[in-house]
Protein backbone atom coordinates (compact mmCIF):
# COMPACT_ATOMS: atom_id res chain seq x y z
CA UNK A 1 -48.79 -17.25 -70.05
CA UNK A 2 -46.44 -14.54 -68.74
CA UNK A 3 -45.90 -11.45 -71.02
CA UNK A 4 -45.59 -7.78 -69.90
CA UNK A 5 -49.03 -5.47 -69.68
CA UNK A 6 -49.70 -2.39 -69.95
CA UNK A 7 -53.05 -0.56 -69.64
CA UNK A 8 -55.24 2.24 -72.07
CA UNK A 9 -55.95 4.88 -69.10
CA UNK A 10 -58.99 5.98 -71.48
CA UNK A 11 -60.69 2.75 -72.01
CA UNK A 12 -59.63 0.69 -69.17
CA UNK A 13 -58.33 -2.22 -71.26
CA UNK A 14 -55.25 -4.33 -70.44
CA UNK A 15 -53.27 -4.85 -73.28
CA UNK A 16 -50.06 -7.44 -74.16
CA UNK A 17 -47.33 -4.68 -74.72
CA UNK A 18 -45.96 -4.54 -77.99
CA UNK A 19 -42.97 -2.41 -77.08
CA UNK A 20 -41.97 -2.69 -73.44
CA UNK A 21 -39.09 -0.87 -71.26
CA UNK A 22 -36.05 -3.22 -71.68
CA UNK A 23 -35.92 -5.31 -68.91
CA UNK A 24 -39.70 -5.01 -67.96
CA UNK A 25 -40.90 -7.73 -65.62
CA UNK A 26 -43.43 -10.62 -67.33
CA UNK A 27 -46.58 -10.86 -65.24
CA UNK A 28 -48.63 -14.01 -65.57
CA UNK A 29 -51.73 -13.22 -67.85
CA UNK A 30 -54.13 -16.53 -65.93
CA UNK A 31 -57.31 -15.96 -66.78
CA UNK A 32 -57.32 -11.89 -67.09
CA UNK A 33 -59.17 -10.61 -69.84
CA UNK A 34 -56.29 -8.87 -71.99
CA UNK A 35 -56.19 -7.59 -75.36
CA UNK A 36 -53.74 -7.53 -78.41
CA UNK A 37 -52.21 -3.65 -79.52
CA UNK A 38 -52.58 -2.63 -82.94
CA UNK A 39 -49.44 -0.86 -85.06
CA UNK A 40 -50.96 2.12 -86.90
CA UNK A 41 -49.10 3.26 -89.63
CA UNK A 42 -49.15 7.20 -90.33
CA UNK A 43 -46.58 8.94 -93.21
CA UNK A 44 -43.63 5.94 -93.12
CA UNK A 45 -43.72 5.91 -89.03
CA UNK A 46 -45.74 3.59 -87.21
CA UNK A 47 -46.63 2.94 -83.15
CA UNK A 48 -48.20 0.83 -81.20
CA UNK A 49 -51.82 2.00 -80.02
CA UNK A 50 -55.04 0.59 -78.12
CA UNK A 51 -57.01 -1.45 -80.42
CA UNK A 52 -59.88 0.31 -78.94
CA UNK A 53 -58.83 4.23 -78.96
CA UNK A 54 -56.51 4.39 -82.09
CA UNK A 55 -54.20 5.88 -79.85
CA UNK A 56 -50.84 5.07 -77.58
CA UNK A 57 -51.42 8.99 -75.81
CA UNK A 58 -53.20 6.86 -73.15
CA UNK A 59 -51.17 3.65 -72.32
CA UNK A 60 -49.56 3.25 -69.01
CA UNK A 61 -46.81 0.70 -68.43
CA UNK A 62 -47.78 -2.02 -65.86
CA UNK A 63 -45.13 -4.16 -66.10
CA UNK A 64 -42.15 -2.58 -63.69
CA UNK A 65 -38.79 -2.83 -64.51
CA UNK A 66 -36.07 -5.23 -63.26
CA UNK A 67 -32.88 -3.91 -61.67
């Protein structure tokens, strides 16, 4: 499966990005251990956030973009 990634700088995870950079680049997933976001809603606005931390303040793109 190829999807883009990006990674929780807090907890370590990898984690299928919900919301990538327009144009990001797919990497192939193989066997790597990778992890689902979760939306978190708060007062009618919503993000996407590390399943683990319950936060997005942490997430680093991984996938670069394409020119």
């Amino acid at each position: 499966m190829k999807t883009e990634l990006c990674k929780c700088n807090n907890c370590e995870r990898l984690l299928i990005d919900e919301n990538p950079q327009i144009n990001a680049e797919k990497i192939e997933v193989g066997n790597m251990k990778v992890h689902s976001m979760e939306y978190i809603e708060e007062e009618n606005e919503g993000y996407w956030a590390c399943p683990h931390c319950l936060t997005d303040a942490y997430l680093t793109d991984i996938s670069s973009v394409k020119n």
